[in-house]
C-alpha atoms as a PDB file:
ATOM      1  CA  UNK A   1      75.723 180.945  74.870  1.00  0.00           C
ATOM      2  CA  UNK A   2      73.525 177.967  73.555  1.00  0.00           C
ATOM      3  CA  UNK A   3      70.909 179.691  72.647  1.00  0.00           C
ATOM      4  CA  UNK A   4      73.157 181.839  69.966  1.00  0.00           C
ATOM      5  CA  UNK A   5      75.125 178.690  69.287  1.00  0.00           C
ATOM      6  CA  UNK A   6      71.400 177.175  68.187  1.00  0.00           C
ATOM      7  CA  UNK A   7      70.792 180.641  66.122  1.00  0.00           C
ATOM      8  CA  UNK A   8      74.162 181.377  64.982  1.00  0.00           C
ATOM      9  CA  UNK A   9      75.879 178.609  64.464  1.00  0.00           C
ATOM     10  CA  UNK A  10      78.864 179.807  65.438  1.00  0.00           C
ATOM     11  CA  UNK A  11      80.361 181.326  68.600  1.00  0.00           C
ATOM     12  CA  UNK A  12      80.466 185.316  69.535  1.00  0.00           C
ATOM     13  CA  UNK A  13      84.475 185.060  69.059  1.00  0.00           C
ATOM     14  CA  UNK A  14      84.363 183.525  65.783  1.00  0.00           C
ATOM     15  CA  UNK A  15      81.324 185.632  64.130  1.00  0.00           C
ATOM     16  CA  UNK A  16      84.121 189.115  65.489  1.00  0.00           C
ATOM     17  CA  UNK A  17      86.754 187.352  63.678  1.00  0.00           C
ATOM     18  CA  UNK A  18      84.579 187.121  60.756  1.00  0.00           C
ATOM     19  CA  UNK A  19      83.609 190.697  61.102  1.00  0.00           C
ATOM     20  CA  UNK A  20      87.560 191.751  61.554  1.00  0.00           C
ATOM     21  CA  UNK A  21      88.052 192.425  58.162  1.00  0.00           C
ATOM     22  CA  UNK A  22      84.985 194.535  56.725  1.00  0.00           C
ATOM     23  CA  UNK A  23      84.591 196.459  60.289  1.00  0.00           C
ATOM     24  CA  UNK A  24      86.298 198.550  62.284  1.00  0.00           C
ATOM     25  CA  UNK A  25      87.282 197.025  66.187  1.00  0.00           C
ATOM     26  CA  UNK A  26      84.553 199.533  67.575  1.00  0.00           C
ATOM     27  CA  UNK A  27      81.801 197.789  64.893  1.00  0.00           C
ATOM     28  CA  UNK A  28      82.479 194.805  65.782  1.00  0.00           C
ATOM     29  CA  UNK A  29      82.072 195.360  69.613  1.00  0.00           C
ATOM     30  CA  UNK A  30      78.632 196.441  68.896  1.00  0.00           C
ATOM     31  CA  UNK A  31      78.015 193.548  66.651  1.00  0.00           C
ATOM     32  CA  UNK A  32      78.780 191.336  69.036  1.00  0.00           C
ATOM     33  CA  UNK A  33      76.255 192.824  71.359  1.00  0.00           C
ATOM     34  CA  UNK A  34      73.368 192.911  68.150  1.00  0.00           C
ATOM     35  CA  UNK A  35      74.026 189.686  67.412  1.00  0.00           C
ATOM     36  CA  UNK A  36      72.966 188.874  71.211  1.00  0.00           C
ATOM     37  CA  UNK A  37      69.440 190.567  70.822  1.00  0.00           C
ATOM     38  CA  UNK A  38      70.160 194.008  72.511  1.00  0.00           C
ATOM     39  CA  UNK A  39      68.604 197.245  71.418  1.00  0.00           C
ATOM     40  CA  UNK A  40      70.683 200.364  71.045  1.00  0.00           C
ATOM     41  CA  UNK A  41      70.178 201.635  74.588  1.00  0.00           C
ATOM     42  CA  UNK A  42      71.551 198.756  76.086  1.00  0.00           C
ATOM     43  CA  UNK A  43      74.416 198.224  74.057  1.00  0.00           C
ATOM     44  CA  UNK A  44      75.289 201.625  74.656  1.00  0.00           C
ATOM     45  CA  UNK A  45      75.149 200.894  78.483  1.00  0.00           C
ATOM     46  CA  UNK A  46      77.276 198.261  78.329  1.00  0.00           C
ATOM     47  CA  UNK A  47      80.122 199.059  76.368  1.00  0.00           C
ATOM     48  CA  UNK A  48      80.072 202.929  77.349  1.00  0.00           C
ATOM     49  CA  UNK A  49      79.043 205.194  74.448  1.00  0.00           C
ATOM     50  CA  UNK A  50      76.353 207.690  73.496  1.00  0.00           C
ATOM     51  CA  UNK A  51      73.015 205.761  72.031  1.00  0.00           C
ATOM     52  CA  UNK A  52      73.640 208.147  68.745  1.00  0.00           C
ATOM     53  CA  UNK A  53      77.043 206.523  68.115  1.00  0.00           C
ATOM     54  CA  UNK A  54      75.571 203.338  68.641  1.00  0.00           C
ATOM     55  CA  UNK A  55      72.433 203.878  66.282  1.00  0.00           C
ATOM     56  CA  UNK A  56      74.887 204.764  63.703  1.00  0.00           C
ATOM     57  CA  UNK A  57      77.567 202.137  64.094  1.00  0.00           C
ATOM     58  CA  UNK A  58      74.244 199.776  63.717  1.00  0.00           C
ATOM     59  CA  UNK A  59      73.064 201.616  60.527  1.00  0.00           C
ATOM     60  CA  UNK A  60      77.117 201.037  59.335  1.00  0.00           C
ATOM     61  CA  UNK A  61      77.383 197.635  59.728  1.00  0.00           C
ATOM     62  CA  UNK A  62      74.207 197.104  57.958  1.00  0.00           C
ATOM     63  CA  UNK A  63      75.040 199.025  55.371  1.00  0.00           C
ATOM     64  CA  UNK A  64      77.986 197.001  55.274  1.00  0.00           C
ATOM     65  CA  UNK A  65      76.942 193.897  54.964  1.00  0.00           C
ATOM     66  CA  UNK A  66      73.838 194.739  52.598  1.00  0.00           C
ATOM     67  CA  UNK A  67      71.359 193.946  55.547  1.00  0.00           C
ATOM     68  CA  UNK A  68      68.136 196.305  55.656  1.00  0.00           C
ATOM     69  CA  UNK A  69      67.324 195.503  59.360  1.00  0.00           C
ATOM     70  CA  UNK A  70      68.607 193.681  62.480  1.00  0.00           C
ATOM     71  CA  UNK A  71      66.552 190.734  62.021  1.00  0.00           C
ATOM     72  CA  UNK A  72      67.937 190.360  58.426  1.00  0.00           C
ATOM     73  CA  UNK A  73      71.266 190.469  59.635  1.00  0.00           C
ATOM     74  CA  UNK A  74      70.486 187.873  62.175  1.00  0.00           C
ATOM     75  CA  UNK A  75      68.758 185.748  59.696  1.00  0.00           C
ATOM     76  CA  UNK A  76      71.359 185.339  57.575  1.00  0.00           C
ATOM     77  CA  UNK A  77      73.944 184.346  60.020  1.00  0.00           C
ATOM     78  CA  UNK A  78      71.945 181.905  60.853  1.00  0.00           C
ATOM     79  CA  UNK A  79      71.464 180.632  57.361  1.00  0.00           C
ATOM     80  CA  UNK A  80      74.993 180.647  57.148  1.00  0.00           C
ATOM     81  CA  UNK A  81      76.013 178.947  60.209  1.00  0.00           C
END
């Protein structure tokens, strides 16, 4: 928790409720977890789909929020914390 509090700016709950408008519920489960550093495998793991549905919710959200990568995306949240 500190360490995204000293990257993000911003707690996990408030970066969702950010996210609740422009993504679905399901996107912004997995952003929560890619905000948190975890690859698509893990994500998958933990909040029980296919690594595929992941991979593409990922590529969504990106798309989304005019991001090219991950660490973009992460980057800028932190600029904007």
């Amino acid at each position: 928790m500190e360490l995204r509090g000293f990257l993000l700016g911003e707690p996990l709950e408030t970066t969702r409720h950010r996210l609740s408008a422009a993504h679905t519920p399901a996107e912004a489960d997995v952003f929560g977890h890619l905000v948190e550093g975890f690859d698509n495998r893990t994500i998958a793991a933990r909040i029980g789909k296919s690594e595929k549905t992941v991979r593409n919710q990922v590529s969504t959200i990106l798309s989304k929020t005019g991001h090219p990568s991950r660490a973009a995306l992460i980057a800028a949240l932190n600029r904007s914390g």
